[in-house]
PDB file of N, CA and C in Angstrom:
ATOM      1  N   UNK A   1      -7.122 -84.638 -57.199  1.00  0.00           N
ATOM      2  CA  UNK A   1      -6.263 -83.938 -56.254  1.00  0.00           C
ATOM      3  C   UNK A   1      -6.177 -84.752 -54.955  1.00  0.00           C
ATOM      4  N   UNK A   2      -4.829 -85.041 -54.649  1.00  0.00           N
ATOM      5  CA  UNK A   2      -4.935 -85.365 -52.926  1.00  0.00           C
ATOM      6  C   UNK A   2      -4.733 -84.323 -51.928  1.00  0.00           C
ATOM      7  N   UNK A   3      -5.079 -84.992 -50.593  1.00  0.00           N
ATOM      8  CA  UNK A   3      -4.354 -83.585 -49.388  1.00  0.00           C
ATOM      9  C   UNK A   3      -3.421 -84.408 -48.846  1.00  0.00           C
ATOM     10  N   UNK A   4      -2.982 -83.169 -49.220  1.00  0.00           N
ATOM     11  CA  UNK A   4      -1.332 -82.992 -47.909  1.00  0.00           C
ATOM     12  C   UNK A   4      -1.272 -82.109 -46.899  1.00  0.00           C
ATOM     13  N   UNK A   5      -0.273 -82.739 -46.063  1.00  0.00           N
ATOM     14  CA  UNK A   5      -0.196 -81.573 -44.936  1.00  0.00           C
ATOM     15  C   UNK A   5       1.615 -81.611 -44.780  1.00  0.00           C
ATOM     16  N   UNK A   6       1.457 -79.791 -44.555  1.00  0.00           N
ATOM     17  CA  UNK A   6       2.557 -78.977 -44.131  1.00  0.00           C
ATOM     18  C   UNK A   6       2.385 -78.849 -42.774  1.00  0.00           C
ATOM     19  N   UNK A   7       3.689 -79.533 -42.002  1.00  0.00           N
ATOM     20  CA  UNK A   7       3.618 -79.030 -40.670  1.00  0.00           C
ATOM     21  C   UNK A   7       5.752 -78.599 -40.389  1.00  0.00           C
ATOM     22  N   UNK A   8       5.398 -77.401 -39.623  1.00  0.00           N
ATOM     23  CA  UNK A   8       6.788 -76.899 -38.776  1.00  0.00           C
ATOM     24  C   UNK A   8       7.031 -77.639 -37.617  1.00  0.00           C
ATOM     25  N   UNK A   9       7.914 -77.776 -37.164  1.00  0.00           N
ATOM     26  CA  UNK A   9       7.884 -78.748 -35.523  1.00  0.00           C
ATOM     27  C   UNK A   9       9.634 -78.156 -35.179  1.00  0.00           C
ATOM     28  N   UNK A  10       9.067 -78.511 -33.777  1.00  0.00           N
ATOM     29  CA  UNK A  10      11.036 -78.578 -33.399  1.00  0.00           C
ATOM     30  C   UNK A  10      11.603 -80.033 -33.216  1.00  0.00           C
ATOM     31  N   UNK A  11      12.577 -79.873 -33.850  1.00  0.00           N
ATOM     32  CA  UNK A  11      13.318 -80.827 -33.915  1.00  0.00           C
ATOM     33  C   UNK A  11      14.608 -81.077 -32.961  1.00  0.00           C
ATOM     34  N   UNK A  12      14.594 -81.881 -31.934  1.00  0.00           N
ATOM     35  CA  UNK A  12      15.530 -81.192 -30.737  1.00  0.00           C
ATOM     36  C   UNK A  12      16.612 -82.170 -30.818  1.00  0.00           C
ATOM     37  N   UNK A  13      18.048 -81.800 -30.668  1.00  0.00           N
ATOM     38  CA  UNK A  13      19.308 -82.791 -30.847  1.00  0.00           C
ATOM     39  C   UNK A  13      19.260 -83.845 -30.668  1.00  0.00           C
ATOM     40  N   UNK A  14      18.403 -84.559 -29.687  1.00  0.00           N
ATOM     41  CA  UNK A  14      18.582 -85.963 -29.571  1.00  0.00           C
ATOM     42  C   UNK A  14      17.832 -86.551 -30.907  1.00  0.00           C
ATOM     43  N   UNK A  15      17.230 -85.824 -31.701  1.00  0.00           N
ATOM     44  CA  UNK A  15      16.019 -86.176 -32.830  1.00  0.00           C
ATOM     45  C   UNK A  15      14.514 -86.347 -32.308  1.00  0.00           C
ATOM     46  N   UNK A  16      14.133 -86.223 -31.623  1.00  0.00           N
ATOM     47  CA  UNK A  16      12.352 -86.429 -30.856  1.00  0.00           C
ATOM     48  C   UNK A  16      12.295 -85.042 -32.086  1.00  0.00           C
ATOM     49  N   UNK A  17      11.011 -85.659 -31.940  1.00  0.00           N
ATOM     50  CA  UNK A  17      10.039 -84.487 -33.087  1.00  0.00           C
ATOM     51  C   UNK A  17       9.232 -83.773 -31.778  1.00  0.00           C
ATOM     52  N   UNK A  18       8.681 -82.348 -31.896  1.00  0.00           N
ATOM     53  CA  UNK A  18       8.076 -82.109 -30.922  1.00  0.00           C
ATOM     54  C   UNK A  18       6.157 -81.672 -31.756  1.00  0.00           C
ATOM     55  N   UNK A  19       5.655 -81.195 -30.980  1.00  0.00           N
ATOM     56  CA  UNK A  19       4.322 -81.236 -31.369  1.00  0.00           C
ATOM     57  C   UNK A  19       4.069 -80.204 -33.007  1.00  0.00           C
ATOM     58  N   UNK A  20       3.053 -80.155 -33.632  1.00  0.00           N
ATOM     59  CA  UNK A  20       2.901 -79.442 -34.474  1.00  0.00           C
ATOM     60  C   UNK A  20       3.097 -77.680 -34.010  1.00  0.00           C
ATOM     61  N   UNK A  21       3.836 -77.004 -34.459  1.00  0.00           N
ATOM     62  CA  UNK A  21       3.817 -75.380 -34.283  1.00  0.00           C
ATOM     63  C   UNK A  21       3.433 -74.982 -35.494  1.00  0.00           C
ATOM     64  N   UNK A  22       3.306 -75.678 -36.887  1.00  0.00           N
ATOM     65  CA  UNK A  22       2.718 -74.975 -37.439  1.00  0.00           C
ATOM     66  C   UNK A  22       1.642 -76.305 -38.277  1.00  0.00           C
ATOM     67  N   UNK A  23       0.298 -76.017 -39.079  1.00  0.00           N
ATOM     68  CA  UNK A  23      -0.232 -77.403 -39.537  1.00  0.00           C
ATOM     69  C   UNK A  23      -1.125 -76.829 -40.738  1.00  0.00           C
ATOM     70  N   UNK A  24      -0.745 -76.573 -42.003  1.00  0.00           N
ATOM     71  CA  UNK A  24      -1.813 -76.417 -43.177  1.00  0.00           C
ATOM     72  C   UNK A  24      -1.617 -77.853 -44.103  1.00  0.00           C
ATOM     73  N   UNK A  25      -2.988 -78.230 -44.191  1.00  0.00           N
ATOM     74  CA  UNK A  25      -3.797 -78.906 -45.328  1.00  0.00           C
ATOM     75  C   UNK A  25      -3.764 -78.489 -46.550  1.00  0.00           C
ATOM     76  N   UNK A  26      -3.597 -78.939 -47.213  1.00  0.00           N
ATOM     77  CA  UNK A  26      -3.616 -78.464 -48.689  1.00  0.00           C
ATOM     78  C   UNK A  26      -3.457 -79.534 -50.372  1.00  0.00           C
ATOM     79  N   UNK A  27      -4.199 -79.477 -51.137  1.00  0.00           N
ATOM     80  CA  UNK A  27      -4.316 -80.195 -52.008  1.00  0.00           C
ATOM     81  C   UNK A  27      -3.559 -79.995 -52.871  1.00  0.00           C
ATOM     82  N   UNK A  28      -2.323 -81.084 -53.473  1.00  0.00           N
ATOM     83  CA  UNK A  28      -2.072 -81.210 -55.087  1.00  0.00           C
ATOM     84  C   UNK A  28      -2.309 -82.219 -55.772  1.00  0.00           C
ATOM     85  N   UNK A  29      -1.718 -82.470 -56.993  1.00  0.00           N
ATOM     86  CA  UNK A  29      -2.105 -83.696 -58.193  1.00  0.00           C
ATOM     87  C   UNK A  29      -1.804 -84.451 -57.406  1.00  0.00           C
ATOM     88  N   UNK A  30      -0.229 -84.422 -56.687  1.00  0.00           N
ATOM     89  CA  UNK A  30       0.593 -85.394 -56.735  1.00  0.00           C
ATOM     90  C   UNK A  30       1.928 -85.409 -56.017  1.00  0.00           C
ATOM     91  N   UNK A  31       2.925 -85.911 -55.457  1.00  0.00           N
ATOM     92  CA  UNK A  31       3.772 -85.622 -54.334  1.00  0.00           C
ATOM     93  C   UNK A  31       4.942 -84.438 -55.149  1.00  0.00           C
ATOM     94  N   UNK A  32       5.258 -84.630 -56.617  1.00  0.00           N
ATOM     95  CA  UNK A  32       5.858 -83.625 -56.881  1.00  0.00           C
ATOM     96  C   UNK A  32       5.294 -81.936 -56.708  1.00  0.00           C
ATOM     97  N   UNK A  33       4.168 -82.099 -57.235  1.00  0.00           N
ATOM     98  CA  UNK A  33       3.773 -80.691 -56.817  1.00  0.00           C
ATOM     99  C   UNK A  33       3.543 -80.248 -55.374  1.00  0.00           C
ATOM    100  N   UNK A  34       3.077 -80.966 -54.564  1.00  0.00           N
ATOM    101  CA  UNK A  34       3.012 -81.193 -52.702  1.00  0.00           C
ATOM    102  C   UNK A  34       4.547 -80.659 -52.605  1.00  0.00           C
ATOM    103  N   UNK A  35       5.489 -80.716 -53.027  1.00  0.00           N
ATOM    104  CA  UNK A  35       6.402 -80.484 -52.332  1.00  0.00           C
ATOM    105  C   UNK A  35       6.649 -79.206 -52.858  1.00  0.00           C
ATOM    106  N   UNK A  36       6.431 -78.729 -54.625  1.00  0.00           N
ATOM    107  CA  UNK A  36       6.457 -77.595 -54.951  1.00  0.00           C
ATOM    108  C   UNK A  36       6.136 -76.847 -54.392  1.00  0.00           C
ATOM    109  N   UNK A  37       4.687 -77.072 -54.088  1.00  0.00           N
ATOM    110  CA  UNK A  37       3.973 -75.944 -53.001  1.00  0.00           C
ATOM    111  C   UNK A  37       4.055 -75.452 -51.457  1.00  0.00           C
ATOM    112  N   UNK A  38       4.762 -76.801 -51.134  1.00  0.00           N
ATOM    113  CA  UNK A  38       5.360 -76.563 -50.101  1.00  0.00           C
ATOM    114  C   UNK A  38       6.584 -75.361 -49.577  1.00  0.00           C
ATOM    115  N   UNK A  39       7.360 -75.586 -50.501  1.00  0.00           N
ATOM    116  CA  UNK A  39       8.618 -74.580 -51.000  1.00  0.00           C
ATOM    117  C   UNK A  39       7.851 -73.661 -51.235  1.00  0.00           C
ATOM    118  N   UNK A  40       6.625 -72.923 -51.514  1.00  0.00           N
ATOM    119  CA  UNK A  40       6.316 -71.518 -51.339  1.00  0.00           C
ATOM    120  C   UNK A  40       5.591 -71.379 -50.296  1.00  0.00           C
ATOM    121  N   UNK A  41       5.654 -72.289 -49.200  1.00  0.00           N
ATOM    122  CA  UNK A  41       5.202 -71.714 -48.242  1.00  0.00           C
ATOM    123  C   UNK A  41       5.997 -70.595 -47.280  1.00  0.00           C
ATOM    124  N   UNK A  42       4.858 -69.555 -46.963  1.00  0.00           N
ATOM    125  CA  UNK A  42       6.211 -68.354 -46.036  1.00  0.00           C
ATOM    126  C   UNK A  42       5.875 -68.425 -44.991  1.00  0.00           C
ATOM    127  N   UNK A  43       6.791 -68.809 -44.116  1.00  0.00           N
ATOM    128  CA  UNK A  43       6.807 -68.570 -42.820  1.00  0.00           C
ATOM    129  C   UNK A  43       8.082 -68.570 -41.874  1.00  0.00           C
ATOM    130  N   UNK A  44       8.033 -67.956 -40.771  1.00  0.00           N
ATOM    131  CA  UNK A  44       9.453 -67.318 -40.145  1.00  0.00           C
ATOM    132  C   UNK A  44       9.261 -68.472 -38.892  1.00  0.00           C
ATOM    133  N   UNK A  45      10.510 -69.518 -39.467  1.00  0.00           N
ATOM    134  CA  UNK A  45      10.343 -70.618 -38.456  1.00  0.00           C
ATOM    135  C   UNK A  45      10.996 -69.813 -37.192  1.00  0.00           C
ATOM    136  N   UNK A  46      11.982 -69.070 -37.150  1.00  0.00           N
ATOM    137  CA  UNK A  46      12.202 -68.086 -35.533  1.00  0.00           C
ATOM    138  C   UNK A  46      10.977 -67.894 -34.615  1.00  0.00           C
ATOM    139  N   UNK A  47      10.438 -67.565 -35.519  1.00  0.00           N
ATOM    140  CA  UNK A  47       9.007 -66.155 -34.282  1.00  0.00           C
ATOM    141  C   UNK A  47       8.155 -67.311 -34.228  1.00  0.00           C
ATOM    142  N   UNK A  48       7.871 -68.748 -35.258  1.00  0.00           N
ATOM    143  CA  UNK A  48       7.302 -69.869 -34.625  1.00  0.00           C
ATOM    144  C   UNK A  48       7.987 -70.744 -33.536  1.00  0.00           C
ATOM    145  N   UNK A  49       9.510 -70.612 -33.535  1.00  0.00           N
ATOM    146  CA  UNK A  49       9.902 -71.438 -32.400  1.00  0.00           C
ATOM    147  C   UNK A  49      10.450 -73.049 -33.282  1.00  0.00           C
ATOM    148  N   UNK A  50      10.228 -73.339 -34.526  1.00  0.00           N
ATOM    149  CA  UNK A  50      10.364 -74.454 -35.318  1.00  0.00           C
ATOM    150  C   UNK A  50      12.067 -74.105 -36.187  1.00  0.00           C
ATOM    151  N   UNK A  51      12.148 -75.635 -36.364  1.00  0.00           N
ATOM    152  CA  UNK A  51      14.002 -75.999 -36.911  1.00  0.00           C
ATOM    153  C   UNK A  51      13.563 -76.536 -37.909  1.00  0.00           C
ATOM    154  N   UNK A  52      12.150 -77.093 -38.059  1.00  0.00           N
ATOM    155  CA  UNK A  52      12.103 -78.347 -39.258  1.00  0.00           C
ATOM    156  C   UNK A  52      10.857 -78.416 -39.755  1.00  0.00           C
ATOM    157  N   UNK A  53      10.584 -78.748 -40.969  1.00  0.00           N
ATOM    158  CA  UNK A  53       9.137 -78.552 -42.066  1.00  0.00           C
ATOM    159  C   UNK A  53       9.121 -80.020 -42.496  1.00  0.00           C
ATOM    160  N   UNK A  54       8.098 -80.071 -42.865  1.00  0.00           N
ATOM    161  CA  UNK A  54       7.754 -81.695 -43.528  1.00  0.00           C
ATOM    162  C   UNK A  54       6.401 -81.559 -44.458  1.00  0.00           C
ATOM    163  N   UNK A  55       6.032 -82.183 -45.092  1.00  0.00           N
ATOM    164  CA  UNK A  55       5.234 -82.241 -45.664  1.00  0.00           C
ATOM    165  C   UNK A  55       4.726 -84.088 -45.757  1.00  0.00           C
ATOM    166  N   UNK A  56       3.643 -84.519 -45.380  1.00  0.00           N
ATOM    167  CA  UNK A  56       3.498 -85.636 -45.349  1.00  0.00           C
ATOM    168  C   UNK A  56       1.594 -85.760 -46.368  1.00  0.00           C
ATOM    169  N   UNK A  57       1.875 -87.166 -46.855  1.00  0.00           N
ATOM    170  CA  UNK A  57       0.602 -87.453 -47.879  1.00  0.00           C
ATOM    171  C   UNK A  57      -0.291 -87.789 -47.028  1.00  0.00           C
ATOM    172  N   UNK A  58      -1.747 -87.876 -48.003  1.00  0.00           N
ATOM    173  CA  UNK A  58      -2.954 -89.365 -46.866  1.00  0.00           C
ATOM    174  C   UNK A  58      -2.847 -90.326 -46.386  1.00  0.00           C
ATOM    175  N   UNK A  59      -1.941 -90.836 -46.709  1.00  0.00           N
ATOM    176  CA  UNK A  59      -1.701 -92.251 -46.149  1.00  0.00           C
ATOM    177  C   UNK A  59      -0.686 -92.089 -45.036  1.00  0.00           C
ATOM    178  N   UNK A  60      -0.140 -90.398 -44.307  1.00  0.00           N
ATOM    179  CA  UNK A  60       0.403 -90.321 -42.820  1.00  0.00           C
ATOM    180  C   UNK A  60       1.978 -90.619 -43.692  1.00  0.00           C
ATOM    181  N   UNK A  61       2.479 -91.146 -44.667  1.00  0.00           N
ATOM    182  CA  UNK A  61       3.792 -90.731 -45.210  1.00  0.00           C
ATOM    183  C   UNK A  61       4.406 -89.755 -45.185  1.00  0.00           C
ATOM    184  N   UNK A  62       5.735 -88.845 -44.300  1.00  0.00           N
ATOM    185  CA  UNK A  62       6.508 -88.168 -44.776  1.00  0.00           C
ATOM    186  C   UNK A  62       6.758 -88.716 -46.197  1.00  0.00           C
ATOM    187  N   UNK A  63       6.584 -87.349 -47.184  1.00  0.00           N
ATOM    188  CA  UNK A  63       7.498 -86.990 -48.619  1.00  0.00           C
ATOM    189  C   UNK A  63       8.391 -85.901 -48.578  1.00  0.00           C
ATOM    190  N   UNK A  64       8.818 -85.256 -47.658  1.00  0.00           N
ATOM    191  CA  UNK A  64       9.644 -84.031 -48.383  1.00  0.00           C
ATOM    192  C   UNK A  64       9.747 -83.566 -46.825  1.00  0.00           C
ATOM    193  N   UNK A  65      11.231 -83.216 -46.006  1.00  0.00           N
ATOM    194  CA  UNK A  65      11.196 -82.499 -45.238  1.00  0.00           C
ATOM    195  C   UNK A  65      12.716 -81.815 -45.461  1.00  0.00           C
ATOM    196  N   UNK A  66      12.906 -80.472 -44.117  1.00  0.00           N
ATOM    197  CA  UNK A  66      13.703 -79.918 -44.245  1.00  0.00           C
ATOM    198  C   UNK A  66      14.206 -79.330 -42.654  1.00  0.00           C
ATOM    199  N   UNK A  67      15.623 -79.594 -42.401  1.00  0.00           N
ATOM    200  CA  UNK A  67      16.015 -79.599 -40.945  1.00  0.00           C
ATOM    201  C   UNK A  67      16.693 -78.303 -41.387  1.00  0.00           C
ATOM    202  N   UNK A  68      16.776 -77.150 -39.659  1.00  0.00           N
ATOM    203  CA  UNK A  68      17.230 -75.825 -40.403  1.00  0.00           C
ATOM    204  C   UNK A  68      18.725 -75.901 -40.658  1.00  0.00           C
ATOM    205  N   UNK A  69      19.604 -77.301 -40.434  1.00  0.00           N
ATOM    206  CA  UNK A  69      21.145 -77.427 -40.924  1.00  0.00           C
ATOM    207  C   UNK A  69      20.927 -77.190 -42.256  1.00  0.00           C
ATOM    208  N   UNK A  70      19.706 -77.787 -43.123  1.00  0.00           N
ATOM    209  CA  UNK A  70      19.682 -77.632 -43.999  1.00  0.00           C
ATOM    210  C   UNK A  70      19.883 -76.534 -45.319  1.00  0.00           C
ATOM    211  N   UNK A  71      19.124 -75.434 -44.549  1.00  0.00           N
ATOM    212  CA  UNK A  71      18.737 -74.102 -45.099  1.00  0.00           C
ATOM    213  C   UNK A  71      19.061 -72.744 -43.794  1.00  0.00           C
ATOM    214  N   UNK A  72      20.234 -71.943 -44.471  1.00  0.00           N
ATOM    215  CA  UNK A  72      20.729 -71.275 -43.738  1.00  0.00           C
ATOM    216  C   UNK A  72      19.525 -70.002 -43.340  1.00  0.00           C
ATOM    217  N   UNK A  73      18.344 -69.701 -44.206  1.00  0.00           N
ATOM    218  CA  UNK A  73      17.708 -68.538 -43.972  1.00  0.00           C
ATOM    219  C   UNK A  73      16.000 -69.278 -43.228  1.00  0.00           C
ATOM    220  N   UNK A  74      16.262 -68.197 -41.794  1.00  0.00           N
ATOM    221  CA  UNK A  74      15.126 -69.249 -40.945  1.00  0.00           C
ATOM    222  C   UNK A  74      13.528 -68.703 -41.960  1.00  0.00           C
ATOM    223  N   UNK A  75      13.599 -68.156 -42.647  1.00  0.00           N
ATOM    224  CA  UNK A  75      12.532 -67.783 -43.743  1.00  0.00           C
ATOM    225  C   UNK A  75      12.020 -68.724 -44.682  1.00  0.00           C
ATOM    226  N   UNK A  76      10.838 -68.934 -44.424  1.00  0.00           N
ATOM    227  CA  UNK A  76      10.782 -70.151 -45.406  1.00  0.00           C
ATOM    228  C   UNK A  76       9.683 -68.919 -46.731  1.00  0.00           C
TER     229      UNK A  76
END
């Protein structure tokens, strides 16, 4: 198993990333399932203040993110 981490952030028009608002650790096989599990994560990026999710590996790689143009429901 590796760890990954899920973090929420704001993402502000000019593109600057802003600090972590949200940050879970969590282990899968492998980057396909990291991202599976990611996608069940719940959380109400509104009442956190966050536009954008990522999920990045051990080695500090973004694999999988999501800007809220992306996804019309702020519910993850």
């Amino acid at each position: 198993m590796r760890t990954y981490i899920f973090r929420a952030i704001r993402r502000e028009p000019n593109g600057m990333l802003g600090p972590d608002l949200y940050r879970h650790a969590f282990a899968a096989k492998d980057d396909s399932d990291a991202v599976a599990a990611a996608k069940r994560i719940d959380l109400d990026l509104t009442q956190l203040g966050a536009n954008a999710v990522y999920v990045s590996a051990e080695d500090g790689r973004a694999i999988w993110s999501l800007h809220a143009q992306d996804f019309p429901d702020p519910t993850l």
